[in-house]
C-alpha atoms as a PDB file:
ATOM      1  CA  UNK A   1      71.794 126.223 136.205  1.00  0.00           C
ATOM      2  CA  UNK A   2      72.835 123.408 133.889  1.00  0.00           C
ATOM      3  CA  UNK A   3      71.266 123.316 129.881  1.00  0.00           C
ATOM      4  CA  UNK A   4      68.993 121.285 130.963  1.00  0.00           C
ATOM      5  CA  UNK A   5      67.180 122.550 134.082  1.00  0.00           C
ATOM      6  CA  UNK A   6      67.313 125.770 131.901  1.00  0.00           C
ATOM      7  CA  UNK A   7      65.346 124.299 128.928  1.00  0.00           C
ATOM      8  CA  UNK A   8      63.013 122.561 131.271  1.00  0.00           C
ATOM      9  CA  UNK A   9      62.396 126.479 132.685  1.00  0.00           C
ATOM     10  CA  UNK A  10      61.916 127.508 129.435  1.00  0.00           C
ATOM     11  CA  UNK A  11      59.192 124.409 129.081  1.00  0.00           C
ATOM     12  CA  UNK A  12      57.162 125.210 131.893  1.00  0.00           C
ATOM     13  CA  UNK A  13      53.931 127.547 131.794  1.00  0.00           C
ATOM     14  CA  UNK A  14      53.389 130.952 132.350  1.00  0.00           C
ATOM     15  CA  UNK A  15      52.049 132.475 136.139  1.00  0.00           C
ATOM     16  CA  UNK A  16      48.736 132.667 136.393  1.00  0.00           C
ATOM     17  CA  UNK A  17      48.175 129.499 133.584  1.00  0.00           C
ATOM     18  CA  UNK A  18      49.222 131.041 130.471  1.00  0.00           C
ATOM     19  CA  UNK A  19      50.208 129.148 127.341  1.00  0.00           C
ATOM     20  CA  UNK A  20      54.441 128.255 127.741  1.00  0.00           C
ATOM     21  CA  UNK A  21      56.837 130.396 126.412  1.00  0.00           C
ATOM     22  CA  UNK A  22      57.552 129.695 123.209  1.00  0.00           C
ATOM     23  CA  UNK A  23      60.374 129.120 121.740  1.00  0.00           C
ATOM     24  CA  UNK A  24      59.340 129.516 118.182  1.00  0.00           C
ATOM     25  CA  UNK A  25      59.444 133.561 118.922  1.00  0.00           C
ATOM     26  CA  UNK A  26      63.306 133.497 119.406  1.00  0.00           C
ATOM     27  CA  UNK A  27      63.469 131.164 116.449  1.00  0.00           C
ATOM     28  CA  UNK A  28      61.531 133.825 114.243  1.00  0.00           C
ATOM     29  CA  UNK A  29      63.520 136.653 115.693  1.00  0.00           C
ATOM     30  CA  UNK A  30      66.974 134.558 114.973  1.00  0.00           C
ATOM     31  CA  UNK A  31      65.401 133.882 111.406  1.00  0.00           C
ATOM     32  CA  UNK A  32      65.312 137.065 110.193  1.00  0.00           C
ATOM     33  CA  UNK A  33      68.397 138.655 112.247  1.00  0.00           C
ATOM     34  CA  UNK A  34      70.445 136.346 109.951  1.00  0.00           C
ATOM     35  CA  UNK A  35      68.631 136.966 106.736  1.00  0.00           C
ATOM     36  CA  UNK A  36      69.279 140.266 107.376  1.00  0.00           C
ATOM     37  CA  UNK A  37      73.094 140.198 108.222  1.00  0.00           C
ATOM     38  CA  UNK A  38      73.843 137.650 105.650  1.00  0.00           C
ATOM     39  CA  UNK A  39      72.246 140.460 102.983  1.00  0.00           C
ATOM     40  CA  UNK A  40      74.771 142.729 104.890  1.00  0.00           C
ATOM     41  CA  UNK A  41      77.091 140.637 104.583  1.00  0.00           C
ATOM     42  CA  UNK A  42      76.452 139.359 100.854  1.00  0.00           C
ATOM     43  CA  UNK A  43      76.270 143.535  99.988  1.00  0.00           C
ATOM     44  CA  UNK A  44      79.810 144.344 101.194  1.00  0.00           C
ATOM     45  CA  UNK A  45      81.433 141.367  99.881  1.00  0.00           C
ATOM     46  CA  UNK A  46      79.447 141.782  96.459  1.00  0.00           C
ATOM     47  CA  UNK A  47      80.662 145.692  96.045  1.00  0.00           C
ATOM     48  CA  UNK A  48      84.456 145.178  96.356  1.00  0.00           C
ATOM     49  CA  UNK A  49      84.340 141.792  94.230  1.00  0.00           C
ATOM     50  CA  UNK A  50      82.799 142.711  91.798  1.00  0.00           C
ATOM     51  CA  UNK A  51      80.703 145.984  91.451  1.00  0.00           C
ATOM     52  CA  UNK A  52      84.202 148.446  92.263  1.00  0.00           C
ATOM     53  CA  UNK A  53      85.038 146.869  88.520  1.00  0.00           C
ATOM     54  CA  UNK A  54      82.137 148.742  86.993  1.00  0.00           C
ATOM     55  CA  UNK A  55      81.432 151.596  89.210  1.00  0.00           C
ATOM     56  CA  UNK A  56      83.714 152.731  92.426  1.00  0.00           C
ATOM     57  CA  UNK A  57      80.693 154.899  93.773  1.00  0.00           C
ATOM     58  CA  UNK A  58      77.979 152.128  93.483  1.00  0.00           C
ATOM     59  CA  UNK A  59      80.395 150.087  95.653  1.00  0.00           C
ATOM     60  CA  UNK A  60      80.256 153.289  98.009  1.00  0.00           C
ATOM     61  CA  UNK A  61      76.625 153.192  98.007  1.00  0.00           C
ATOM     62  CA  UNK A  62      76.330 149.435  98.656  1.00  0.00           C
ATOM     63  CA  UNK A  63      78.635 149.698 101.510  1.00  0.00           C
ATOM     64  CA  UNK A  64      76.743 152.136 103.109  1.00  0.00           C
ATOM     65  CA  UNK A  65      73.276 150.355 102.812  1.00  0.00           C
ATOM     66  CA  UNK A  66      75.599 147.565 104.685  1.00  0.00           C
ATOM     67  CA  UNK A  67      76.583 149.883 107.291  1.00  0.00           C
ATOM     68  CA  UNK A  68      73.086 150.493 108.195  1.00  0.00           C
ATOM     69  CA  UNK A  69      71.351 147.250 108.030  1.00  0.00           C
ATOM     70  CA  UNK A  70      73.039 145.822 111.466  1.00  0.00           C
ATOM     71  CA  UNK A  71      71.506 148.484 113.791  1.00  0.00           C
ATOM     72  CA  UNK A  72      68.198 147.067 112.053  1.00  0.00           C
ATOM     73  CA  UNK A  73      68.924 143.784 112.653  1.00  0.00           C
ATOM     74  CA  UNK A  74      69.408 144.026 116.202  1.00  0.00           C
ATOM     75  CA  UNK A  75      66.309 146.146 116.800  1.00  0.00           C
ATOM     76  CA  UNK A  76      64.366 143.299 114.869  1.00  0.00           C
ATOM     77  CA  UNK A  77      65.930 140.268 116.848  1.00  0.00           C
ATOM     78  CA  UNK A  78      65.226 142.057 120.206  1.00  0.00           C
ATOM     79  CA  UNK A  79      61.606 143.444 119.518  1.00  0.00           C
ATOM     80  CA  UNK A  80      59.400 141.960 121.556  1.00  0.00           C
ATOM     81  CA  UNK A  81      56.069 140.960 120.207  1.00  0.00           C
ATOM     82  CA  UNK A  82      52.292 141.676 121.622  1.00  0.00           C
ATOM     83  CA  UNK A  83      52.413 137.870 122.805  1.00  0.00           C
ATOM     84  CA  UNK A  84      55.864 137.931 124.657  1.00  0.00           C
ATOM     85  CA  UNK A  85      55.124 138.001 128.268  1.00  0.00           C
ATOM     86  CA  UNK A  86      58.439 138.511 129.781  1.00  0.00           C
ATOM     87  CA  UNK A  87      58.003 140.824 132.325  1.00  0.00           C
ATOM     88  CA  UNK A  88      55.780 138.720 134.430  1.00  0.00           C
ATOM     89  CA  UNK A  89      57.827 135.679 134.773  1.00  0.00           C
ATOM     90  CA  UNK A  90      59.122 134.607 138.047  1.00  0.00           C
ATOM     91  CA  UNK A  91      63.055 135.516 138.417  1.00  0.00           C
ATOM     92  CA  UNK A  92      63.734 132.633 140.894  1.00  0.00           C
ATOM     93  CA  UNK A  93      64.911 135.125 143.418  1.00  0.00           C
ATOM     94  CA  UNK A  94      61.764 135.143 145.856  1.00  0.00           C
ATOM     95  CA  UNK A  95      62.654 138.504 147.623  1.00  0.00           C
ATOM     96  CA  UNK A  96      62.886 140.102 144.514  1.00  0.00           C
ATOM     97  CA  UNK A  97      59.793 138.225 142.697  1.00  0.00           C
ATOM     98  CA  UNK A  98      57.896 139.735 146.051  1.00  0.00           C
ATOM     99  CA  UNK A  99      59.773 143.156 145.657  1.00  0.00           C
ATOM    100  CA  UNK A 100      58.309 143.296 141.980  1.00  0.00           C
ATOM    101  CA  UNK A 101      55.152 142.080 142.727  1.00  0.00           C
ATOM    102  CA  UNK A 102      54.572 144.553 145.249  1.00  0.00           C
ATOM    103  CA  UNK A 103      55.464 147.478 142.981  1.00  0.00           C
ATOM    104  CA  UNK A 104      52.843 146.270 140.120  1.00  0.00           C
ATOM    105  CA  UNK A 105      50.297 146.241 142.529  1.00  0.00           C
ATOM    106  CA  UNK A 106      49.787 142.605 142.299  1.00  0.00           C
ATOM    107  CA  UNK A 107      50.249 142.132 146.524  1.00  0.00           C
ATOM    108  CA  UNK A 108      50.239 144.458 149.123  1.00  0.00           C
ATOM    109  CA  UNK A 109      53.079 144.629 151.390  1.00  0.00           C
ATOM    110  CA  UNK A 110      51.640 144.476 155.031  1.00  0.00           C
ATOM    111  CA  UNK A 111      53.620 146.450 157.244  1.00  0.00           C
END
């Protein structure tokens, strides 16, 4: 799929006539994944500059509130919000769109 067939995908409505899928969610999830790892990254580089001059174990401690913002990070760029609708959006692949369709109930498979 070139960029822009993809983009166009992205453009389109939801199933069943929902609003389209925005894009604004991935920019709000991007938005704060790099506030978040530039304060990571601003915190490491801060505590051996400067801070080791004045105190080697609050360099310590600012290197370990580094090490655990990036598991953060990536939980908050990949949570998925009450509006994201994901799971009900056609794959492309019709025999598994059917396959998945059939297991939520939404058609029956006739034998």
């Amino acid at each position: 799929m070139d960029r822009g067939a993809a983009l166009r995908a992205v453009r389109t409505p939801c199933p069943g006539g929902g609003r389209p899928y925005a894009g604004g969610m991935y920019a709000r999830r991007r938005r704060a994944y790099f506030l978040l790892m530039g304060g990571c990254l601003f915190l490491f580089v801060s505590a051996w500059s400067f801070v080791r001059l004045f105190s080697v174990e609050a360099a310590v401690a600012l290197c370990v509130v580094a090490m655990v913002i990036p598991p953060i990070a990536a939980m908050v760029a990949n949570r998925r919000g009450p509006d994201d609708r994901w799971w009900d959006d056609p794959s492309g692949d019709p025999k598994s769109d059917e396959w998945w369709d059939e297991l939520d109930g939404k058609r029956r498979h006739e034998d």
